[in-house]
Protein backbone atom coordinates (compact mmCIF):
# COMPACT_ATOMS: atom_id res chain seq x y z
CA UNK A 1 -139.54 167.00 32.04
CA UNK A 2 -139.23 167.66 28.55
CA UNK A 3 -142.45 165.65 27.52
CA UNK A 4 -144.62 168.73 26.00
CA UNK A 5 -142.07 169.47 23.66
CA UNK A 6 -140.64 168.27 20.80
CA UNK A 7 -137.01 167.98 19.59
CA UNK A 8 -136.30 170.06 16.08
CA UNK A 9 -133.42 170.88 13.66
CA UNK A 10 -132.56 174.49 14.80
CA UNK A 11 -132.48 175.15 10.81
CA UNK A 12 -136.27 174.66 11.28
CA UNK A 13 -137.16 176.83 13.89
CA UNK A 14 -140.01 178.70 12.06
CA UNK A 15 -140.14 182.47 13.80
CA UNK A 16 -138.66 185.35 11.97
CA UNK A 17 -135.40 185.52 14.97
CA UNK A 18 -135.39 189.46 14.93
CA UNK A 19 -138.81 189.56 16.21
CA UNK A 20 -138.35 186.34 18.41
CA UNK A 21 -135.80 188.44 20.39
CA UNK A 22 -137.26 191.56 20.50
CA UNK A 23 -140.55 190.28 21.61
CA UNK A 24 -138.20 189.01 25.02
CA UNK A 25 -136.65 185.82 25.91
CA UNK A 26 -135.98 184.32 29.72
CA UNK A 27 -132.07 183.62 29.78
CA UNK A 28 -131.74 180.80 32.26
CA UNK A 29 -127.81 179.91 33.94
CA UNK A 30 -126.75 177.38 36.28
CA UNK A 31 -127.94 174.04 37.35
CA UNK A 32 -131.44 172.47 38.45
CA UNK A 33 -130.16 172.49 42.07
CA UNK A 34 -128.81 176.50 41.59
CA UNK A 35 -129.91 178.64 38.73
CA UNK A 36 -131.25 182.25 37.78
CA UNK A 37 -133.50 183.28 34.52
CA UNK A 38 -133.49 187.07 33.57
CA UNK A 39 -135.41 188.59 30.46
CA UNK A 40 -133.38 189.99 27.36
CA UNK A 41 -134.11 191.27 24.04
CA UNK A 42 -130.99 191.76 23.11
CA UNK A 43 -129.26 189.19 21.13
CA UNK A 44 -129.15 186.60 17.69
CA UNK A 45 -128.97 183.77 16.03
CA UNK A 46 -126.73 182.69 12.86
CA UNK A 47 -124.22 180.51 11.28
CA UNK A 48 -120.32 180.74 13.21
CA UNK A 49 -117.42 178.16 13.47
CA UNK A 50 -119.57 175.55 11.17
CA UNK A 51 -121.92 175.65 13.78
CA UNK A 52 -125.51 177.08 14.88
CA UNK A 53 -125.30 179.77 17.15
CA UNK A 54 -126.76 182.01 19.36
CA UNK A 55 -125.16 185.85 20.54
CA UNK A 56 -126.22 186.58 24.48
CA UNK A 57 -125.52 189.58 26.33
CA UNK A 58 -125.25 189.97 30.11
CA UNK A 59 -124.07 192.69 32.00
CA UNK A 60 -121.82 191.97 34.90
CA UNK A 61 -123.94 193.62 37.22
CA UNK A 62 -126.88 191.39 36.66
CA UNK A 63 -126.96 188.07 39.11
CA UNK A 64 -127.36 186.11 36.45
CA UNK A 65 -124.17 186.81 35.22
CA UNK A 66 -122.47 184.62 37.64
CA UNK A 67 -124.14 182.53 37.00
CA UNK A 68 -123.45 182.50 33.56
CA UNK A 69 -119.47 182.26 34.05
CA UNK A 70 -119.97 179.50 36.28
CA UNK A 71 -121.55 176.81 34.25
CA UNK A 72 -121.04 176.04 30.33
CA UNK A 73 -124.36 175.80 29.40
CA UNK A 74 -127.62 178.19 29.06
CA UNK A 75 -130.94 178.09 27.84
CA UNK A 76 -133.31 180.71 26.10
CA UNK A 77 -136.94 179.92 26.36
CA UNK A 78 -139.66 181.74 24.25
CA UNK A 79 -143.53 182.45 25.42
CA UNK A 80 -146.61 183.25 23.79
CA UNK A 81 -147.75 186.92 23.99
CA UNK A 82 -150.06 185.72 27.72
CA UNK A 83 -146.57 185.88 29.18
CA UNK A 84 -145.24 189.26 28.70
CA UNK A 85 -145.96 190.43 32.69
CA UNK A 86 -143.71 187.63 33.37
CA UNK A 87 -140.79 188.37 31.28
CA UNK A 88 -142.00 192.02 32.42
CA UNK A 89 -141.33 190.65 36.19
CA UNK A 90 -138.16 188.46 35.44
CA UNK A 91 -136.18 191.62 33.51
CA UNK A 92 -136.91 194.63 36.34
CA UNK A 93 -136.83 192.37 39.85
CA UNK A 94 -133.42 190.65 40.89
CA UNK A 95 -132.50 187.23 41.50
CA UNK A 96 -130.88 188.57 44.66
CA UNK A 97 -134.02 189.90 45.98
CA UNK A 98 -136.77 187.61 44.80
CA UNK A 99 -137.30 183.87 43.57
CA UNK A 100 -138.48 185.12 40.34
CA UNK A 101 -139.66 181.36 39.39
CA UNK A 102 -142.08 181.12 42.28
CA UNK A 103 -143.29 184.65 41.80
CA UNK A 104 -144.41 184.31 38.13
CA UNK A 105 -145.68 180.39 38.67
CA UNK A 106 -142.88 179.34 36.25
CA UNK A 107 -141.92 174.96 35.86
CA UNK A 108 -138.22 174.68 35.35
CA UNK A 109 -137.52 171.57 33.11
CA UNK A 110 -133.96 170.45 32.71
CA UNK A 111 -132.87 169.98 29.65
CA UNK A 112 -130.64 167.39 28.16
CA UNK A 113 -127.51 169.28 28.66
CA UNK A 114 -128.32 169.70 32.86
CA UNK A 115 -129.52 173.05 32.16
CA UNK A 116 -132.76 174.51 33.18
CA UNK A 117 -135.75 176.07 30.94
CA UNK A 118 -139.77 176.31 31.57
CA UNK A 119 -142.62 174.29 30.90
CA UNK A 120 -144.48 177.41 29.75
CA UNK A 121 -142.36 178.41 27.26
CA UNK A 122 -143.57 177.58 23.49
CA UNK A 123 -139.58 177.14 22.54
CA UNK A 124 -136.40 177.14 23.62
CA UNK A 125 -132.91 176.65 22.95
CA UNK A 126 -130.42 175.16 24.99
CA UNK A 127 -127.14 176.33 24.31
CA UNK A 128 -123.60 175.46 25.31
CA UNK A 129 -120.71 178.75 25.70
CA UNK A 130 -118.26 178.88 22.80
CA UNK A 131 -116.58 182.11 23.43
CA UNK A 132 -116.87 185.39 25.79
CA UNK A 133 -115.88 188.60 24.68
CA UNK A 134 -116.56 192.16 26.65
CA UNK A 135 -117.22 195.06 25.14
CA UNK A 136 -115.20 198.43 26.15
CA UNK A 137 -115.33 201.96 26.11
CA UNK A 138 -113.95 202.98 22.70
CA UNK A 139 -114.45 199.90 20.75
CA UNK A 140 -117.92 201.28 18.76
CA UNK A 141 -117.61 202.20 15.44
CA UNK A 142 -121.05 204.10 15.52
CA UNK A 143 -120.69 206.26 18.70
CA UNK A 144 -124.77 206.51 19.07
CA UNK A 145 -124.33 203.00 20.69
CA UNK A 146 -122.25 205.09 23.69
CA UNK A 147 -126.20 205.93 24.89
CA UNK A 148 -126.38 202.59 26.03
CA UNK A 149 -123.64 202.45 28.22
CA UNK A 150 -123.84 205.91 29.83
CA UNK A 151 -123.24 204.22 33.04
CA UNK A 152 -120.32 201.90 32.15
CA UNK A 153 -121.82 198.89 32.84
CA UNK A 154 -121.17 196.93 29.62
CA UNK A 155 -122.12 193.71 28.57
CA UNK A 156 -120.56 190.57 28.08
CA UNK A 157 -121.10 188.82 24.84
CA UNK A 158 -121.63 184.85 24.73
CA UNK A 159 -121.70 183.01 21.78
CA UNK A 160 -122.99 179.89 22.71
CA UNK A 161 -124.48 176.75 20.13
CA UNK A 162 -127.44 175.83 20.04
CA UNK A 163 -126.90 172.28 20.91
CA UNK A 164 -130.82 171.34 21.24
CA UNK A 165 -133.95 173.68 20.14
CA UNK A 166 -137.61 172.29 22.05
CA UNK A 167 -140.99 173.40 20.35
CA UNK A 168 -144.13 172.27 21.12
């Protein structure tokens, strides 16, 4: 239940986004009844298609990933600096392998939209997919970003809206 947080304009959301992301962010896909969270740090927020928007990345090989192409929405959800062995946890131990939301002592709350975010989180965005595009071998201007992908597993890039952002 959504009753610790608050409801705000996502044109209000007062962190500085670069260092929102970097500091790590639980992606969460699926439904209450079926869902998986991973960490990322990876990602952004802007202004697209007259619309606010976020920019997630998931590799195919990551469970969550089916997730994510099963179900329209997503959340992100944000935690104070007391939760960084959990995103720790949730971005080096599979889905597959581990109920990462019992492990860590997380609440899922779903959200408006039927998707699923955490009590313990100080914000998050729910989010609803606009577009997926993959990225390919070949397709990067600057070739340094090659070092990322030295195993070919590249990401898929969501851009989803931010259709509700929850701060408390």
């Amino acid at each position: 239940m959504l009753s610790d947080f608050k409801r705000i304009d996502p044109e209000r959301v007062p962190d500085n986004l670069i260092g929102l992301i970097r500091g790590g962010m639980l992606v969460t896909c699926g439904t209450p009844d079926k869902f998986n969270t991973m960490t990322a740090n990876w990602g952004g927020m802007g202004y697209l298609w007259n619309k606010p928007v976020c920019f997630v990345f998931i590799r195919p090989s990551r469970y969550t990933f089916g997730f994510a192409e099963e179900n329209n929405t997503m959340s992100l959800s944000f935690f104070t600096d007391e939760y960084k062995d959990v995103l720790m946890f949730c971005g080096s131990k599979s889905g597959r392998d581990v109920d990462k939301v019992s492990a860590c002592k997380l609440t899922p709350v779903q959200l408006p939209g039927k998707c699923v975010a955490f009590n313990e989180a100080r914000l998050v965005l729910e989010c609803r997919k606009l577009s997926a595009a993959d990225f390919e071998p070949g397709q990067f201007i600057d070739s340094s970003i090659n070092m990322f992908y030295k195993d070919n597993n590249y990401h898929r890039m969501y851009i989803c809206e931010i259709t509700g952002v929850y701060t408390k």
